[in-house]
N, C-alpha and C. Protein backbone atom coordinates (compact mmCIF):
# COMPACT_ATOMS: atom_id res chain seq x y z
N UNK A 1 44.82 440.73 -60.17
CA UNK A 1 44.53 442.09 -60.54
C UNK A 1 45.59 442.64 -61.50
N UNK A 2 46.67 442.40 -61.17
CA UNK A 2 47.56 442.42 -61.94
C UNK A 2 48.04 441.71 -63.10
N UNK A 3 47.17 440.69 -63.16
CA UNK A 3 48.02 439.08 -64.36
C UNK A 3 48.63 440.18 -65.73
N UNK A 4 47.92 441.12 -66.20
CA UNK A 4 48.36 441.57 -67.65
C UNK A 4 49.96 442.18 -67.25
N UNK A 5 50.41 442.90 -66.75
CA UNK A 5 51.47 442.98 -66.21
C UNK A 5 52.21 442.20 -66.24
N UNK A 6 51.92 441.63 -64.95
CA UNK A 6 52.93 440.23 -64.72
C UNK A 6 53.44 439.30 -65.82
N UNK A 7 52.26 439.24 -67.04
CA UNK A 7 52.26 438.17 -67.89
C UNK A 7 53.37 438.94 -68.68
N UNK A 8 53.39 440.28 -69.05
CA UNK A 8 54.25 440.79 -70.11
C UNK A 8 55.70 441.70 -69.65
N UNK A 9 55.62 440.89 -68.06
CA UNK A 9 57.53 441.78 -67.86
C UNK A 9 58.48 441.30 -68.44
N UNK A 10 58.10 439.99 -68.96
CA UNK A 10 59.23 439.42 -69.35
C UNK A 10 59.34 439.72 -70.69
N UNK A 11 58.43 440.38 -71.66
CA UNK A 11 59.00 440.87 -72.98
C UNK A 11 59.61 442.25 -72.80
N UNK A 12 59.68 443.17 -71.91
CA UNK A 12 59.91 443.88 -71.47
C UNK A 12 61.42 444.45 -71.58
N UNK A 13 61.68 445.45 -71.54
CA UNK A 13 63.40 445.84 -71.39
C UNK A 13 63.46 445.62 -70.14
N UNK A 14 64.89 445.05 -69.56
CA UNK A 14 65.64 445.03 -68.86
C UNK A 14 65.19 446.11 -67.72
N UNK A 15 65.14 445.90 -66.73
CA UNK A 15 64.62 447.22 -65.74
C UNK A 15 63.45 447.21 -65.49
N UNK A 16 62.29 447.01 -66.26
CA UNK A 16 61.18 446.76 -66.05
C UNK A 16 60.51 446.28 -65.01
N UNK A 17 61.45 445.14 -64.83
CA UNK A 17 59.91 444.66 -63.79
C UNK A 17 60.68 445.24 -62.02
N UNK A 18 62.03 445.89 -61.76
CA UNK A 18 62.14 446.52 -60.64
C UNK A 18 61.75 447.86 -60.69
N UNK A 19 61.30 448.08 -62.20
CA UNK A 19 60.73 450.03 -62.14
C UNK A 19 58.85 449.18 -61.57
N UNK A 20 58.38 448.15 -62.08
CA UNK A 20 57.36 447.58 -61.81
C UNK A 20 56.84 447.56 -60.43
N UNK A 21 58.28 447.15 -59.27
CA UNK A 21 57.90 446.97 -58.46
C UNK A 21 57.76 448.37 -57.45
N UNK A 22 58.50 449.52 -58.11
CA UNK A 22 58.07 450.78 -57.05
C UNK A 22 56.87 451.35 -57.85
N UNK A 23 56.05 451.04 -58.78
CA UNK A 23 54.88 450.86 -59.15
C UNK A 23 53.71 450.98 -58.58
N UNK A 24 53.90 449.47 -58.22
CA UNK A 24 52.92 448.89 -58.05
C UNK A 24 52.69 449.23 -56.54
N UNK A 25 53.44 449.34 -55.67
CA UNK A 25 53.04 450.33 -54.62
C UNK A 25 52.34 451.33 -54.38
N UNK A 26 52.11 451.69 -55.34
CA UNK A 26 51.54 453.22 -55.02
C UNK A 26 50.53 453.35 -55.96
N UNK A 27 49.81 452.16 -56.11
CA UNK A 27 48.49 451.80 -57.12
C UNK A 27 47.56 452.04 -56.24
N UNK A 28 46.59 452.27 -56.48
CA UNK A 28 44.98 451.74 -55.59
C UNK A 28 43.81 451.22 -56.29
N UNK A 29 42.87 450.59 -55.89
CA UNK A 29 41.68 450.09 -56.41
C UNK A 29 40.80 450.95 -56.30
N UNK A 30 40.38 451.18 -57.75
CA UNK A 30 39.07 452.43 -57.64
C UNK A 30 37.76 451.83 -58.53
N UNK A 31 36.77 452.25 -58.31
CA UNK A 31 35.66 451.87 -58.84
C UNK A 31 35.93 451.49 -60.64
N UNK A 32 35.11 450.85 -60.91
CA UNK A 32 34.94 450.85 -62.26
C UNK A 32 33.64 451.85 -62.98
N UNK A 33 34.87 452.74 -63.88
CA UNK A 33 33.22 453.64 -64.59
C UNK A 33 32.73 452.64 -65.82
N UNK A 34 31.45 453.06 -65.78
CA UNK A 34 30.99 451.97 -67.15
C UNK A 34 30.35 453.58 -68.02
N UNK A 35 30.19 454.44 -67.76
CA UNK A 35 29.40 455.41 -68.79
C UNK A 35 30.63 456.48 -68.60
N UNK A 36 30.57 457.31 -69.73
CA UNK A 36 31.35 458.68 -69.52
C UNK A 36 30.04 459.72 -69.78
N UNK A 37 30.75 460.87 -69.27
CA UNK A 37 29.38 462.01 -69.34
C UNK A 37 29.82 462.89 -70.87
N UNK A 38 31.38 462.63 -71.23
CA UNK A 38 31.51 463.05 -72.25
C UNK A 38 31.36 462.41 -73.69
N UNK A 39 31.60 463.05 -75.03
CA UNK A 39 31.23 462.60 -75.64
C UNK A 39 32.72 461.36 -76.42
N UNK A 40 32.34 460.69 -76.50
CA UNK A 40 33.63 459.73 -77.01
C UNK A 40 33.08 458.93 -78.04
N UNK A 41 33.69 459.12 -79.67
CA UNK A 41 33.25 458.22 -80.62
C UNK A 41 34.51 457.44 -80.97
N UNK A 42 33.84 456.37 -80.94
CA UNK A 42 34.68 455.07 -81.28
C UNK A 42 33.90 453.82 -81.23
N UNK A 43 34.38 452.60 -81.87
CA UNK A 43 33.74 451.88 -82.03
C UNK A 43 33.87 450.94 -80.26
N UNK A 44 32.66 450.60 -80.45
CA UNK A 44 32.38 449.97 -78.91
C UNK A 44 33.39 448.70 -78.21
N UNK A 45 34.23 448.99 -77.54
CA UNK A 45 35.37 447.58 -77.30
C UNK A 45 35.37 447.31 -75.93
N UNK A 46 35.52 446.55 -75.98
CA UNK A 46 35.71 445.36 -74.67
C UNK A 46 36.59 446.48 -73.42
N UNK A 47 37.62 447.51 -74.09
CA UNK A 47 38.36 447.84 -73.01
C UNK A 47 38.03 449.40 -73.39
N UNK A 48 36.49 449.83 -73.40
CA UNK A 48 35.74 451.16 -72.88
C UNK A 48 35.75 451.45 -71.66
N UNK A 49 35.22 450.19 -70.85
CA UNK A 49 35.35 450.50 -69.25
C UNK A 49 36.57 450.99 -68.86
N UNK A 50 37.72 450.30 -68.98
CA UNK A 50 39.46 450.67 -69.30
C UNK A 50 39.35 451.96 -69.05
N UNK A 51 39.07 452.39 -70.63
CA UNK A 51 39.31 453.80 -71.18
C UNK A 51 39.06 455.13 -69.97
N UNK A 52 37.63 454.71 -69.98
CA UNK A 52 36.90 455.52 -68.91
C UNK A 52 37.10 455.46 -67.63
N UNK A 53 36.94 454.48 -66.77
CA UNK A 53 37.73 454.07 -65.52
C UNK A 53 39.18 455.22 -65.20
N UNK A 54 39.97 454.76 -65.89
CA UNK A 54 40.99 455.28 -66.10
C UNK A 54 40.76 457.28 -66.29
N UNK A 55 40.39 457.61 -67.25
CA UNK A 55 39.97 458.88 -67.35
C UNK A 55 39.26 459.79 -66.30
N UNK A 56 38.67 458.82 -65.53
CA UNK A 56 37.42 459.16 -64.20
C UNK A 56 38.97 459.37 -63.21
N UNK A 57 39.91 458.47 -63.09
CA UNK A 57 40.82 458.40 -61.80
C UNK A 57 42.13 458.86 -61.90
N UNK A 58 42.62 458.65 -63.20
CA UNK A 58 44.06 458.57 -63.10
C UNK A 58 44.74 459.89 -64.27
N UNK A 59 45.80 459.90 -64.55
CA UNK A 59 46.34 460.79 -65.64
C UNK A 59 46.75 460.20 -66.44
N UNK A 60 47.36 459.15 -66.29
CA UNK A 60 47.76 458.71 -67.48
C UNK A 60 47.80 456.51 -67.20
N UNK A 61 47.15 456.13 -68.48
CA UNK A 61 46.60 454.85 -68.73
C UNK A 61 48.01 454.26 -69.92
N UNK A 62 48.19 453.01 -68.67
CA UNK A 62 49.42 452.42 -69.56
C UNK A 62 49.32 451.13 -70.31
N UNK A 63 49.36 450.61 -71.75
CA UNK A 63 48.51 449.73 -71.95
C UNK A 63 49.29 448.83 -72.62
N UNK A 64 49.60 447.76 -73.12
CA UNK A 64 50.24 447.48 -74.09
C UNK A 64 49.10 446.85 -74.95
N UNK A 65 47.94 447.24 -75.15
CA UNK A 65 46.52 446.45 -75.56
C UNK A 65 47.10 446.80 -76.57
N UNK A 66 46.66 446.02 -78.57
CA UNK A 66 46.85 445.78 -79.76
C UNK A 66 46.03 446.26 -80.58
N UNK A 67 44.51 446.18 -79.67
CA UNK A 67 43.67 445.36 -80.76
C UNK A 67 42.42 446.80 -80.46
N UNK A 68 41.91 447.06 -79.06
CA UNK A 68 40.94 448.37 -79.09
C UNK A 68 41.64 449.57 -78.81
N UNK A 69 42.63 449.80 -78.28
CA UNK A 69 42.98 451.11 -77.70
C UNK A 69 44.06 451.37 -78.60
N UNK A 70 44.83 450.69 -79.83
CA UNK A 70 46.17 451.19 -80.51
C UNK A 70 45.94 452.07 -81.23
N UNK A 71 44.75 452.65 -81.64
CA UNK A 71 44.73 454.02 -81.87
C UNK A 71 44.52 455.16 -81.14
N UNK A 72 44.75 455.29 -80.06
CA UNK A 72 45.12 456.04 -79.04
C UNK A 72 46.48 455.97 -78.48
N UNK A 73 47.06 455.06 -78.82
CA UNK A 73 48.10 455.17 -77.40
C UNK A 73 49.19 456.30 -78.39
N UNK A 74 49.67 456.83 -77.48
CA UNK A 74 50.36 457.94 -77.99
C UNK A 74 49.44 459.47 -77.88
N UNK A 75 48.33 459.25 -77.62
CA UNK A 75 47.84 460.40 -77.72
C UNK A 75 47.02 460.68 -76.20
N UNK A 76 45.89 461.37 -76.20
CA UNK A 76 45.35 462.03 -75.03
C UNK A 76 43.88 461.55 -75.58
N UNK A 77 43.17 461.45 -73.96
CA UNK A 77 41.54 461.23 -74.15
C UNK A 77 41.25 462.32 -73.03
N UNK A 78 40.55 463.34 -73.08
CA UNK A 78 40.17 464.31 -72.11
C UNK A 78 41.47 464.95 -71.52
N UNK A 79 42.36 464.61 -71.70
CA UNK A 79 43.59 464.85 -70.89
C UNK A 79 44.09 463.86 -70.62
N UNK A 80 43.83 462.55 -70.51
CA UNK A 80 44.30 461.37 -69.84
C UNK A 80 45.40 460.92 -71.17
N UNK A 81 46.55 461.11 -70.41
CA UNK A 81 47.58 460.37 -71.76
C UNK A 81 47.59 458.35 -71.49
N UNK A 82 47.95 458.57 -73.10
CA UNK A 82 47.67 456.67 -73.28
C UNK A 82 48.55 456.30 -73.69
N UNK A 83 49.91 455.86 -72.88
CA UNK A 83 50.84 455.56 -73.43
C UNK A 83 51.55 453.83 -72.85
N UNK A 84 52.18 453.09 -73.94
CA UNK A 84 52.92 451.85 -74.03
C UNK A 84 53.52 452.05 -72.22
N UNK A 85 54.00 451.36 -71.52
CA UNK A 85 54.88 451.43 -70.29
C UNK A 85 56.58 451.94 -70.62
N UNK A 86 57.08 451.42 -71.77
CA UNK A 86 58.17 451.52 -72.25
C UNK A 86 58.45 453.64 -72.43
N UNK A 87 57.48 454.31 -73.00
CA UNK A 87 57.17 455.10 -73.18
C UNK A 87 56.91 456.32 -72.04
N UNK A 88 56.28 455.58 -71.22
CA UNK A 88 56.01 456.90 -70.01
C UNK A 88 57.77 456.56 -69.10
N UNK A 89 57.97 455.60 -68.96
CA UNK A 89 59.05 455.34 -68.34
C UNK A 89 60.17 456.37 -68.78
N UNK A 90 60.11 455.87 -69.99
CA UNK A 90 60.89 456.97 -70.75
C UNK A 90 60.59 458.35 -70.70
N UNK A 91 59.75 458.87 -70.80
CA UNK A 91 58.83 459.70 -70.18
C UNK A 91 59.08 460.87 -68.78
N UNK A 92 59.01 459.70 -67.69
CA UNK A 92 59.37 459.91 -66.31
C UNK A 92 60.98 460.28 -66.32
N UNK A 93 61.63 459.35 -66.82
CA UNK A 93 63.24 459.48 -67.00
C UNK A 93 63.59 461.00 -66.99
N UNK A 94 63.39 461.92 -68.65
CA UNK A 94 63.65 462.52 -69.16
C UNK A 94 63.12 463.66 -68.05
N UNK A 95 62.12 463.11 -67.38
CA UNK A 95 61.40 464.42 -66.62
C UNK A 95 62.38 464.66 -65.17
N UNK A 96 63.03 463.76 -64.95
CA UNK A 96 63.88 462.97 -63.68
C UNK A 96 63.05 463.01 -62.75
N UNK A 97 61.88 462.33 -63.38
CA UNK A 97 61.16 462.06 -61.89
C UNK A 97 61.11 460.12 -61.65
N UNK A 98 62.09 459.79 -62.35
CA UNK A 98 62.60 458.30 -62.02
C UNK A 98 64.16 458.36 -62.41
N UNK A 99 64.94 457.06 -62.17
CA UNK A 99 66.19 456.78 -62.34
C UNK A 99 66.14 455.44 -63.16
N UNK A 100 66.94 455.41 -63.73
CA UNK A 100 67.32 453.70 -64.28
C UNK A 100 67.84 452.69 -62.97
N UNK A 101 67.19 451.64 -63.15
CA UNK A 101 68.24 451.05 -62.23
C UNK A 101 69.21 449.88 -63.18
């Protein structure tokens, strides 16, 4: 469930994969949306379900995807921010709602 993660801690800064592990605790498994009720133009990609899924459950979608979602990340879909991991971390920091370890 995790492999995309796992596969990319190691390009990762330093810290990463123990900020990873108080993470991943506090994840849950939620349905997959396949339709949104809103309107969203973009060209049709493999990681729509992603997009939406995500937008249906969570606040903010962390991606390091290249290829369908890099014109979003940095920005907002309905409210749902789309940001790199490196980024919200940084993010969380500044907010002190995390620590470096």
């Amino acid at each position: 469930m995790y492999a995309d993660v796992d596969a990319n801690l190691a390009a990762l800064p330093a810290g990463a994969s123990g900020n990873w592990t108080q993470f991943r605790t506090k994840l849950e498994t939620v349905p997959d949306v396949l339709t949104f009720e809103w309107p969203a133009v973009f060209a049709p990609a493999r990681d729509r379900p992603i997009l939406f899924t995500a937008a249906a459950w969570a606040d903010v979608l962390l991606t390091l995807e290249r290829r369908d979602l890099v014109e979003l990340l940095g920005t907002s879909f309905y409210g749902l921010a789309i940001l790199k991991p490196g980024d919200f971390l940084q993010r969380e920091r500044v907010a002190g709602r995390m620590t470096s370890r």
